[in-house]
C-alpha atoms as a PDB file:
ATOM      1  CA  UNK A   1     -37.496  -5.476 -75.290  1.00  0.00           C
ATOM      2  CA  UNK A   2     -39.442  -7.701 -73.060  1.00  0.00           C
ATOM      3  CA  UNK A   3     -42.258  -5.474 -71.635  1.00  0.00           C
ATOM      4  CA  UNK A   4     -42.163  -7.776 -67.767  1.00  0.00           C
ATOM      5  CA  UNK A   5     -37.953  -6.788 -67.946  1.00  0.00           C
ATOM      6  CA  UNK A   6     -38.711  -3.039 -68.999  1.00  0.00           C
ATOM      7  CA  UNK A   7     -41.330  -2.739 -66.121  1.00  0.00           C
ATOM      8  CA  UNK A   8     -38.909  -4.135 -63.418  1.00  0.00           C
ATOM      9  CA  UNK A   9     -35.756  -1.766 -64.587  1.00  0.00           C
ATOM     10  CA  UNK A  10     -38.407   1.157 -63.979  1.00  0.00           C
ATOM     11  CA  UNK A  11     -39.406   0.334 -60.735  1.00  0.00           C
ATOM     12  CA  UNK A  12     -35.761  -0.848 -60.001  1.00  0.00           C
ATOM     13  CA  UNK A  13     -35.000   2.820 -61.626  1.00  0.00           C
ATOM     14  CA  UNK A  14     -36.894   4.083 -58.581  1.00  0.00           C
ATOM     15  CA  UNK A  15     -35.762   1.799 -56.029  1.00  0.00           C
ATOM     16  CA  UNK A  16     -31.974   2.876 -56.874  1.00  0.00           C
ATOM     17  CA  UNK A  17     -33.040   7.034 -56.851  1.00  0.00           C
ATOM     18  CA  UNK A  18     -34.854   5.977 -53.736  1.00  0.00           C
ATOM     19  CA  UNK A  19     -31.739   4.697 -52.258  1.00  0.00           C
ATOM     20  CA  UNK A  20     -30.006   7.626 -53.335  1.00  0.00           C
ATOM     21  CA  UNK A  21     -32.402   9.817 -52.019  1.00  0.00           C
ATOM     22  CA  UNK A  22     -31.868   8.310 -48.434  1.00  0.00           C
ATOM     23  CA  UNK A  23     -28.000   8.593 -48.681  1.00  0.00           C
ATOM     24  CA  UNK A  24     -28.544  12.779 -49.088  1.00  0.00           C
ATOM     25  CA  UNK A  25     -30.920  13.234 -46.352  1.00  0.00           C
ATOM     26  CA  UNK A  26     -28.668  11.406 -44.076  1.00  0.00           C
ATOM     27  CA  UNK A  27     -26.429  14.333 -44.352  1.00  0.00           C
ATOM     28  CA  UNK A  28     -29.694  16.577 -42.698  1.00  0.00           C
ATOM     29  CA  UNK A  29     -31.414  19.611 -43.969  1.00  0.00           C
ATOM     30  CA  UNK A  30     -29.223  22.016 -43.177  1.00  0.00           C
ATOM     31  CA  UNK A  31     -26.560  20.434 -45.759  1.00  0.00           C
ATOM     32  CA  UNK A  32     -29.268  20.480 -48.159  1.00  0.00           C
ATOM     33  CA  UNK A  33     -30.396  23.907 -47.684  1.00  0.00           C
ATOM     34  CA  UNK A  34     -26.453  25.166 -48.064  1.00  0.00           C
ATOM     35  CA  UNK A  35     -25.122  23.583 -50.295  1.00  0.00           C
ATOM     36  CA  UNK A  36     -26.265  23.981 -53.719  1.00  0.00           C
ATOM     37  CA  UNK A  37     -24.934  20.592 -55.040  1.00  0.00           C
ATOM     38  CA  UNK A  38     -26.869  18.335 -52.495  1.00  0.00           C
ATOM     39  CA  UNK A  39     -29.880  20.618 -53.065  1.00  0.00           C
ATOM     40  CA  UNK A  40     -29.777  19.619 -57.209  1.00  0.00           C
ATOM     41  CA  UNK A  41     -28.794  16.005 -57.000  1.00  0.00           C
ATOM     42  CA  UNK A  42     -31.796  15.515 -54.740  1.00  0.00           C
ATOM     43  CA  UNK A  43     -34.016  17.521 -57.082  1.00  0.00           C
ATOM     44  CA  UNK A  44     -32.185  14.918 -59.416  1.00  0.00           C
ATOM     45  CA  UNK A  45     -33.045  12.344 -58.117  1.00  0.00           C
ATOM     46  CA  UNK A  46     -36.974  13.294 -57.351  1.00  0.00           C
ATOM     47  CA  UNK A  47     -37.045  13.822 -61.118  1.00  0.00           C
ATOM     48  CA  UNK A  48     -35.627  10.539 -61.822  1.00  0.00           C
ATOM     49  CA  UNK A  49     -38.780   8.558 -59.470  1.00  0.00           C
ATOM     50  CA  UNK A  50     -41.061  10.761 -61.274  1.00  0.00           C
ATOM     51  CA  UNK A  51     -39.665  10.173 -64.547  1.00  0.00           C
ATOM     52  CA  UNK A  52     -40.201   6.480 -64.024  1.00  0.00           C
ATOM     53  CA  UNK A  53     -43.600   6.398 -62.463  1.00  0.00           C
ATOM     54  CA  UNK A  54     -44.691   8.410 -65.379  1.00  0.00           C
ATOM     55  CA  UNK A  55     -43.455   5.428 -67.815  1.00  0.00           C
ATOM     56  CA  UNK A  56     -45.085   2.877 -65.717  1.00  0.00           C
ATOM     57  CA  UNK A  57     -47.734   1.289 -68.007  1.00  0.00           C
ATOM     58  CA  UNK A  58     -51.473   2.562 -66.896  1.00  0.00           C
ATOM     59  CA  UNK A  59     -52.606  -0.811 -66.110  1.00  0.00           C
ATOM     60  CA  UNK A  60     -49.574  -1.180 -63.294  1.00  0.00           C
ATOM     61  CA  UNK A  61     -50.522   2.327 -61.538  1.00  0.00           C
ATOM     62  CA  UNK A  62     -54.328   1.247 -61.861  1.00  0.00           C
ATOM     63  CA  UNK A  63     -53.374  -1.741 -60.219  1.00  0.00           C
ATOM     64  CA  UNK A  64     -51.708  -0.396 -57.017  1.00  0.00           C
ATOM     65  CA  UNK A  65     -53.971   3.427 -56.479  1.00  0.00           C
ATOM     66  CA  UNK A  66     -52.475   3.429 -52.780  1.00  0.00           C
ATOM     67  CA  UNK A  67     -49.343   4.728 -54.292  1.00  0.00           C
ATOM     68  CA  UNK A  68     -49.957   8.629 -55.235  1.00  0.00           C
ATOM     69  CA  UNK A  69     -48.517   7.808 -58.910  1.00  0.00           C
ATOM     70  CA  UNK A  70     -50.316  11.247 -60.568  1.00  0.00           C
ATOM     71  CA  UNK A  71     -48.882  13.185 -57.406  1.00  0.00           C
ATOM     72  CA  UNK A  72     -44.907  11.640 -58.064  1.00  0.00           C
ATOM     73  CA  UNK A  73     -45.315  12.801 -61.467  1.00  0.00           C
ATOM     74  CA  UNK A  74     -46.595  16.172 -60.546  1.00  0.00           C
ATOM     75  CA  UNK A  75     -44.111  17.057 -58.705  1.00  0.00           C
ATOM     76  CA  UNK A  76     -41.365  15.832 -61.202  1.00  0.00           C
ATOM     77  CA  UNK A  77     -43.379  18.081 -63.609  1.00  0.00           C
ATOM     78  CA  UNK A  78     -43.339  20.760 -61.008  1.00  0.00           C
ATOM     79  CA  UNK A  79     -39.237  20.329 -60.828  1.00  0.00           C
ATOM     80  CA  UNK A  80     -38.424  20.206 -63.988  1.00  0.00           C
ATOM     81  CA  UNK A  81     -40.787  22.910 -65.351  1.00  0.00           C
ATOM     82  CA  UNK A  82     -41.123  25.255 -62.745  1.00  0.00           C
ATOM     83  CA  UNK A  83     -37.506  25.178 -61.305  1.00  0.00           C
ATOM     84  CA  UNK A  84     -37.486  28.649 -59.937  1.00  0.00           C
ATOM     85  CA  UNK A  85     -41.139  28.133 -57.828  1.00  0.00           C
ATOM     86  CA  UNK A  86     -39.597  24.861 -55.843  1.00  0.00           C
ATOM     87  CA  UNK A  87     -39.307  25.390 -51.826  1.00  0.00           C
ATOM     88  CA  UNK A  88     -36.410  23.491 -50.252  1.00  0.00           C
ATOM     89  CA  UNK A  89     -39.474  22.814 -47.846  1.00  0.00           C
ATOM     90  CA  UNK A  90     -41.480  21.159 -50.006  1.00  0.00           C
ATOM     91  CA  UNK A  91     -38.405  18.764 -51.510  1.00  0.00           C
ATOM     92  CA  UNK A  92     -37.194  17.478 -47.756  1.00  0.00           C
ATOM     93  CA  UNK A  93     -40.807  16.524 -47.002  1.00  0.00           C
ATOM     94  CA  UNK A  94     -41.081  14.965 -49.816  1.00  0.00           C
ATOM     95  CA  UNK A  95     -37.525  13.127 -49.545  1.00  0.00           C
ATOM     96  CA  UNK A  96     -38.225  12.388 -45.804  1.00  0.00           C
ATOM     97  CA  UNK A  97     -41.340  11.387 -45.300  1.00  0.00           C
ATOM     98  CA  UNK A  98     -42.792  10.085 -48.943  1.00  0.00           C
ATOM     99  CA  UNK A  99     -39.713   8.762 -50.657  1.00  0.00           C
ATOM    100  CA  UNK A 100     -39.198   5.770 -47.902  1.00  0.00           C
ATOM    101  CA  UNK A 101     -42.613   4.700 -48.073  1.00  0.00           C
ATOM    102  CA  UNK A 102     -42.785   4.653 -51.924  1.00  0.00           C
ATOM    103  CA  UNK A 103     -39.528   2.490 -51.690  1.00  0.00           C
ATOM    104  CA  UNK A 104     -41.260   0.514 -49.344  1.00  0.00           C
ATOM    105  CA  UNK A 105     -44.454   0.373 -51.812  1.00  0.00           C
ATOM    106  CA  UNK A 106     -42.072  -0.678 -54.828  1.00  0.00           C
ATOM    107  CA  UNK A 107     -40.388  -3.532 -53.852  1.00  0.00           C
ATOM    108  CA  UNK A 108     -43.755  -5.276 -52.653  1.00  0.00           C
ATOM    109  CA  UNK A 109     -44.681  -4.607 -56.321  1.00  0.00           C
ATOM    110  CA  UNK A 110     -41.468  -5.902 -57.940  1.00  0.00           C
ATOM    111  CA  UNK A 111     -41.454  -9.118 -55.176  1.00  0.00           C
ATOM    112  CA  UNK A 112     -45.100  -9.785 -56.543  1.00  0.00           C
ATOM    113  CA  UNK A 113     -43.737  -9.148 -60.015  1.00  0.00           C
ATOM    114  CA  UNK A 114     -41.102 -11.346 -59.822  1.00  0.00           C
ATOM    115  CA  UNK A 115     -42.852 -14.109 -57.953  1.00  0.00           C
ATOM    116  CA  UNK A 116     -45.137 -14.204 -60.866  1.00  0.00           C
ATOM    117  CA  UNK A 117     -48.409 -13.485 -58.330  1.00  0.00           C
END
């Protein structure tokens, strides 16, 4: 597989789960607290981002340090391995306030990607 296409169906990867993210929280924390399936496709989806920032080659997540890449993959570590000490508080932050700007930080990397700069 070409390495360039791999890299961009990652970050895409993220983009989408990103998107995805958005479309839960729109339905407000309340929804997520309640009910059980919201709750575990957004811990889905978290796990998904972190899954593919931790296959992002080295040199990529060297290249951009203003995006918390060893944090993203904490915490996917942190939801997959330690299910049962996960705070519902802890998961909207992160969906609300560090999702949107990591979608934000993405696509500037996959425009520079794709513009060849």
């Amino acid at each position: 597989m070409n390495p360039k296409r791999d890299l961009e169906l990652r970050l895409d990867d993220i983009l989408q789960a990103s998107e995805h993210i958005a479309e839960l929280v729109s339905r407000g924390r309340d929804a997520c607290e309640t009910d059980w399936m919201l709750r575990d496709a957004l811990i889905h989806e978290l796990t998904v981002v972190g899954e593919a920032c931790a296959a992002l080659p080295i040199e990529l997540r060297r290249e951009y340090p203003d995006v918390p890449w060893k944090d993203i993959v904490a915490m996917r570590n942190e939801l997959v391995h330690r299910y049962f000490g996960v705070y519902i508080e802890e998961i909207w932050n992160t969906a609300v306030e560090d999702v949107p700007a990591l979608g934000l930080q993405v696509e500037s990397i996959l425009s520079r990607l794709r513009s060849g700069t």
